[in-house]
C-alpha atoms as a PDB file:
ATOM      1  CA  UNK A   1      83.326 -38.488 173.076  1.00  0.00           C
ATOM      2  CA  UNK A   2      85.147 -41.077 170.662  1.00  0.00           C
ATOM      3  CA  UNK A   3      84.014 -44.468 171.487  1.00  0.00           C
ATOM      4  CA  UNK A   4      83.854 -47.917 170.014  1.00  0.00           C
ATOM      5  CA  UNK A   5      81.307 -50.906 170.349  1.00  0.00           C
ATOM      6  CA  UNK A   6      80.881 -53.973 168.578  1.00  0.00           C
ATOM      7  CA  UNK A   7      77.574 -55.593 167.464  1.00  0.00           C
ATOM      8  CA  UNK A   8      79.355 -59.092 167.716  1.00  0.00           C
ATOM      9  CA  UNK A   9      80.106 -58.700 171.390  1.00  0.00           C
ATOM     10  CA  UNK A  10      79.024 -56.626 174.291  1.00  0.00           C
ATOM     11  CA  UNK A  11      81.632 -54.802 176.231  1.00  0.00           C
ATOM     12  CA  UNK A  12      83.531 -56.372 179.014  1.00  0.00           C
ATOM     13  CA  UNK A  13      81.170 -59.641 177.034  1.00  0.00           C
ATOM     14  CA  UNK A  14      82.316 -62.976 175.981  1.00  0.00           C
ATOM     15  CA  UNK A  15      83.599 -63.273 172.177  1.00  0.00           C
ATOM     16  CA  UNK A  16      81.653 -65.587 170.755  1.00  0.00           C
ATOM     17  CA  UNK A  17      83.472 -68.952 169.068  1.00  0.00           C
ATOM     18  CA  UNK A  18      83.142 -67.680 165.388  1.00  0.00           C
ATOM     19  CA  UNK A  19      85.882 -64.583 166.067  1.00  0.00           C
ATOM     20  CA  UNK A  20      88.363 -67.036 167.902  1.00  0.00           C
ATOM     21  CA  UNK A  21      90.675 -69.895 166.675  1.00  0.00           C
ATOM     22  CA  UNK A  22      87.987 -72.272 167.810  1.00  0.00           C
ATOM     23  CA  UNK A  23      85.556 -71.306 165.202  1.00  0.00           C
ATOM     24  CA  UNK A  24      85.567 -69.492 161.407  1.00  0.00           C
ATOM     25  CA  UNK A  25      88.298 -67.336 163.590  1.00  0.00           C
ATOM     26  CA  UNK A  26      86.744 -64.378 161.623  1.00  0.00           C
ATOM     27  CA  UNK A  27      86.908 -60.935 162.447  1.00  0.00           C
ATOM     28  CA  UNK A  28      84.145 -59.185 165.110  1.00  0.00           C
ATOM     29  CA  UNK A  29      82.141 -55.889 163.458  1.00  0.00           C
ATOM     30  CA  UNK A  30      83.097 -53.176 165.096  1.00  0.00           C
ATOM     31  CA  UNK A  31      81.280 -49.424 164.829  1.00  0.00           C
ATOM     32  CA  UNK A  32      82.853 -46.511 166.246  1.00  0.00           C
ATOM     33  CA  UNK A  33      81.421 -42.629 166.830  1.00  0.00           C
ATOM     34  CA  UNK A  34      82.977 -39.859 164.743  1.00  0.00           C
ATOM     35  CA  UNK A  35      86.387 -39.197 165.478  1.00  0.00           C
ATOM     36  CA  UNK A  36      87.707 -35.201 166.850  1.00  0.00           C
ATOM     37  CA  UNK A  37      87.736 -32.417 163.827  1.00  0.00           C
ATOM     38  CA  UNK A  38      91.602 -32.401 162.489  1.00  0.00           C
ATOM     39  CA  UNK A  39      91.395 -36.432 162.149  1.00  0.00           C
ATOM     40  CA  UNK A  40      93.158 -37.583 158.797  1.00  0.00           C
ATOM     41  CA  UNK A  41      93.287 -41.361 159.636  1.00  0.00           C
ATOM     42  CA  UNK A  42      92.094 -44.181 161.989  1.00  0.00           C
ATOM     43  CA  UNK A  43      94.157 -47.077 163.522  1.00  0.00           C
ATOM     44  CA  UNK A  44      93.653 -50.146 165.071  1.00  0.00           C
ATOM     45  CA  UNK A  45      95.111 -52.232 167.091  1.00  0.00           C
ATOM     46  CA  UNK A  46      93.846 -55.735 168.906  1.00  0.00           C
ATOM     47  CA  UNK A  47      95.952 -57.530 171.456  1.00  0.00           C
ATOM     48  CA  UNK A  48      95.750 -59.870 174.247  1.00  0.00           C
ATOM     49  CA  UNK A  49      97.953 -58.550 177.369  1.00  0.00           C
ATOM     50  CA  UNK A  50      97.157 -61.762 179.231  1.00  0.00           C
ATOM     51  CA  UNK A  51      99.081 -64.008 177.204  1.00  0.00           C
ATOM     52  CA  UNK A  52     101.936 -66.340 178.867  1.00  0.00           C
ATOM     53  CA  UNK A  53     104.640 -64.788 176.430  1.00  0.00           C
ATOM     54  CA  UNK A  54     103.480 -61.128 177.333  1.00  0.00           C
ATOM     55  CA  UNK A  55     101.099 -59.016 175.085  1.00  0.00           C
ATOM     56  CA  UNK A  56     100.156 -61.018 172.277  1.00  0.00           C
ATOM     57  CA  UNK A  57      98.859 -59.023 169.063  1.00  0.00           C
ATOM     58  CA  UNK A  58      95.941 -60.126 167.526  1.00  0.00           C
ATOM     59  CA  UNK A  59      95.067 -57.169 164.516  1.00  0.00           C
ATOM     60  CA  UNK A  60      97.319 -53.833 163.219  1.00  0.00           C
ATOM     61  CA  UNK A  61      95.150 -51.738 160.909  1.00  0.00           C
ATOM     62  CA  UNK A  62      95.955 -48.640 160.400  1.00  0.00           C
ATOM     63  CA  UNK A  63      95.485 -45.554 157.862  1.00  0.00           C
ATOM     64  CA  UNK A  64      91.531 -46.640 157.828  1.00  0.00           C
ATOM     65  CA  UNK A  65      89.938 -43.198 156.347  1.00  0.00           C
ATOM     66  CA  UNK A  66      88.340 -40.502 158.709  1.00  0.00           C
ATOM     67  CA  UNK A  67      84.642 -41.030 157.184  1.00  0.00           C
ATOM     68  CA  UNK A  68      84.837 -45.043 158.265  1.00  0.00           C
ATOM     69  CA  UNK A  69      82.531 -45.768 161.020  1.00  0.00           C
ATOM     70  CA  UNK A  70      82.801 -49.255 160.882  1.00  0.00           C
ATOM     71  CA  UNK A  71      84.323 -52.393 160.450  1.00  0.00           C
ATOM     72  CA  UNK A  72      81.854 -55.387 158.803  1.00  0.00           C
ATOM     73  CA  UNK A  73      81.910 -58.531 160.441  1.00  0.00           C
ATOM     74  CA  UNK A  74      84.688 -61.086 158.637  1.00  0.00           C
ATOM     75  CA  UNK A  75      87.330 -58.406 157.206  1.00  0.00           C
ATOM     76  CA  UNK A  76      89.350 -59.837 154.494  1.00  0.00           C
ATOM     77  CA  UNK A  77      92.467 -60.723 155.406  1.00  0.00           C
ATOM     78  CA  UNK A  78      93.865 -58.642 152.239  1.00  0.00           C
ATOM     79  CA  UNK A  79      96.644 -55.829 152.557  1.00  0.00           C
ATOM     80  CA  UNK A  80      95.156 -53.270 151.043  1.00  0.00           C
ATOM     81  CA  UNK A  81      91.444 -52.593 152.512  1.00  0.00           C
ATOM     82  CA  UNK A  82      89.010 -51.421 149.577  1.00  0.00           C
ATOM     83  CA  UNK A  83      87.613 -48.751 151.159  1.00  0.00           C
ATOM     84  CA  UNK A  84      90.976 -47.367 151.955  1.00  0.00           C
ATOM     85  CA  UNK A  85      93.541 -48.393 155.272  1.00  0.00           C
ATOM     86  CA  UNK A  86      96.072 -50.910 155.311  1.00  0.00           C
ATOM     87  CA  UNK A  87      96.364 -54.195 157.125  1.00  0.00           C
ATOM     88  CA  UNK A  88      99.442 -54.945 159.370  1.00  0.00           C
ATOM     89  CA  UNK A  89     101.095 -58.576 160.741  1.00  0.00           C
ATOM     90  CA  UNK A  90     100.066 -60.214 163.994  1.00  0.00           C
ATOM     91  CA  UNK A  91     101.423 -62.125 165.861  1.00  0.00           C
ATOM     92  CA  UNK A  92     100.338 -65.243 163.799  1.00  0.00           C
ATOM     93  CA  UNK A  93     102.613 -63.952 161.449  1.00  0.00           C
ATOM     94  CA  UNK A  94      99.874 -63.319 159.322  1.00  0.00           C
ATOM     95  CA  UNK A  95      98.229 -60.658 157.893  1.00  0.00           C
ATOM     96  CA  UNK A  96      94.899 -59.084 159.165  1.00  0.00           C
ATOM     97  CA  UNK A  97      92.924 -60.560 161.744  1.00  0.00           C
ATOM     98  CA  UNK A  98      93.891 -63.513 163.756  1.00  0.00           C
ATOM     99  CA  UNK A  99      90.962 -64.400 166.696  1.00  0.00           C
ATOM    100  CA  UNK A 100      91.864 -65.516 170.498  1.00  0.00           C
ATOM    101  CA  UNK A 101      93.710 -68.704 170.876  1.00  0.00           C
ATOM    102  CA  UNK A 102      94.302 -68.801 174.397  1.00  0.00           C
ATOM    103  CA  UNK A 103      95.773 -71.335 175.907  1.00  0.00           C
ATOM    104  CA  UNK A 104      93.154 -73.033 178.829  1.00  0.00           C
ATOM    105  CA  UNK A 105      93.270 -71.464 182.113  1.00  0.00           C
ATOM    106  CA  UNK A 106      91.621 -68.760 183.511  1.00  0.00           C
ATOM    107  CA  UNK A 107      89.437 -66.262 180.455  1.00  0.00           C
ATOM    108  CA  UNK A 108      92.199 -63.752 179.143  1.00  0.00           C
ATOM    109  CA  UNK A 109      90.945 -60.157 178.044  1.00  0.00           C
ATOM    110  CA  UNK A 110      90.871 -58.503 174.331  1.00  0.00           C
ATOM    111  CA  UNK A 111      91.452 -54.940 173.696  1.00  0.00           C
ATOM    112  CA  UNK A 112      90.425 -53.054 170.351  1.00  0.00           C
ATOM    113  CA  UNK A 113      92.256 -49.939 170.293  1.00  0.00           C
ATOM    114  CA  UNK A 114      90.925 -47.618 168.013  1.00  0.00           C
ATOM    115  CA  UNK A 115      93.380 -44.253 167.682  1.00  0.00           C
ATOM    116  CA  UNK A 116      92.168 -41.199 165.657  1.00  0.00           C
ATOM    117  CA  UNK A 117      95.003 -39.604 164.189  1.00  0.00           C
ATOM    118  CA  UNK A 118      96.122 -36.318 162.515  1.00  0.00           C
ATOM    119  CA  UNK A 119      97.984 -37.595 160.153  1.00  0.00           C
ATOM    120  CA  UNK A 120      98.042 -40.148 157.506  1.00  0.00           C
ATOM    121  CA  UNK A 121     100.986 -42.785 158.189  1.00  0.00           C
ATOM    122  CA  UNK A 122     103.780 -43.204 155.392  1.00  0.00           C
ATOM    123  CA  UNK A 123     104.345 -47.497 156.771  1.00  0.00           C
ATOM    124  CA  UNK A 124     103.765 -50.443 154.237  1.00  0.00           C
ATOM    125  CA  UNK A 125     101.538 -52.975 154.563  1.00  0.00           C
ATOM    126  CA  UNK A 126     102.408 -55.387 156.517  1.00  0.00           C
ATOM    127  CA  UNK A 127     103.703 -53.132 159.792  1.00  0.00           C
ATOM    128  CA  UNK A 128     103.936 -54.188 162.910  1.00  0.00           C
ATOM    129  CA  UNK A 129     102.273 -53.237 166.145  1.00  0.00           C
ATOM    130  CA  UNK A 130     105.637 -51.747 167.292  1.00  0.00           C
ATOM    131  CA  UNK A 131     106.219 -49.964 163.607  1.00  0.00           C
ATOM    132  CA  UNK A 132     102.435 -48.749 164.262  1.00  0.00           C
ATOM    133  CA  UNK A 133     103.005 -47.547 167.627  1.00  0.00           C
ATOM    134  CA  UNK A 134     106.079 -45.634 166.564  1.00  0.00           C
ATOM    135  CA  UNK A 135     104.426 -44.080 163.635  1.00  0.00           C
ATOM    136  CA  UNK A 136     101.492 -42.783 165.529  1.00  0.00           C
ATOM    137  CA  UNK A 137     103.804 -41.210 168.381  1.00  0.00           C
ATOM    138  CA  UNK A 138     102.690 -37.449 168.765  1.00  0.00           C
ATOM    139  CA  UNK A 139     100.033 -37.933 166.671  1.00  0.00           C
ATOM    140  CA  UNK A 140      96.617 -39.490 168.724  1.00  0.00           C
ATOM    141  CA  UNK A 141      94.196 -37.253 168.651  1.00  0.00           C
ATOM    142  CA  UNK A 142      91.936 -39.638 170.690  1.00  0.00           C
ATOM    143  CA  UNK A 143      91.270 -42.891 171.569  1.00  0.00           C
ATOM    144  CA  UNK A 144      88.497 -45.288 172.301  1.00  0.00           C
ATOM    145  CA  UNK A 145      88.734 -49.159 173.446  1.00  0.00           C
ATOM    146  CA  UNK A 146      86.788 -52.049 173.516  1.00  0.00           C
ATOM    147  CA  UNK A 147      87.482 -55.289 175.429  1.00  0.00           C
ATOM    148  CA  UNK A 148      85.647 -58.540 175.223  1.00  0.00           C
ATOM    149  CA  UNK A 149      87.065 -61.596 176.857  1.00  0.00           C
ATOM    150  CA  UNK A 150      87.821 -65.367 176.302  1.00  0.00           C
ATOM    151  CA  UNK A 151      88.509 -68.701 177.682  1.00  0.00           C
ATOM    152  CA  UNK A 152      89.281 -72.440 177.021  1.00  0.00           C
END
């Protein structure tokens, strides 16, 4: 079974203050099991569907390599990922990670989508959630999700 945890945050947990826009607003580790034979690339995606405005998108990374099992604590915010994948645009307008920022009121939730895919994807940096989404259509091999939660 494909699954994902993080060491920053326990599942269904709290996210601590450091991973939101209320602290360093850094980004959580994440680990994940090894994705189904045939995978060829890993994507990411981290959005808030609690948000006033609707789903609010939080992290697009995609064409991470098979072989990754993990994601260190405080990603660089960089385009191009050293060990290989690409970073996409939030909803920040900003590249890589951008932490909860709800607005106060009730604790919204925080899902980190991980997708193992059987193909590697031909988008820019840069891509959207919706490019991503599009890109990956008819090619998820799998899927694992974590969700942590967080309020003002």
């Amino acid at each position: 079974m494909f699954t994902i945890s993080s060491s920053s945050f326990p599942q269904g947990g709290e996210i601590p203050r450091q991973f939101t826009c209320d602290g360093a607003d850094i980004s959580p580790q994440l680990s994940w099991t090894a994705p189904p034979a045939g995978t060829q690339s890993l994507a990411l995606i981290a959005d808030d569907p609690d948000a006033p405005v609707g789903t609010w998108v939080h992290w697009v990374l995609y064409n991470l390599p098979p072989s990754a099992t993990s994601l260190p604590e405080g990603l660089g915010k960089a385009e191009e990922l050293s060990g290989g994948g690409r970073q996409g645009r939030n909803d920040f307008r900003r590249i890589g990670y951008g932490g909860p920022c709800p607005p106060p009121g009730k604790p919204h939730r925080y899902f980190f989508k991980l997708y193992a895919l059987d193909a590697q994807l031909d988008l820019k940096s840069g891509a959207s959630k919706q490019e991503l989404e599009r890109a990956m259509s008819g090619h998820v091999l799998a899927r694992a999700e974590l969700m942590g939660k967080y309020q003002r």
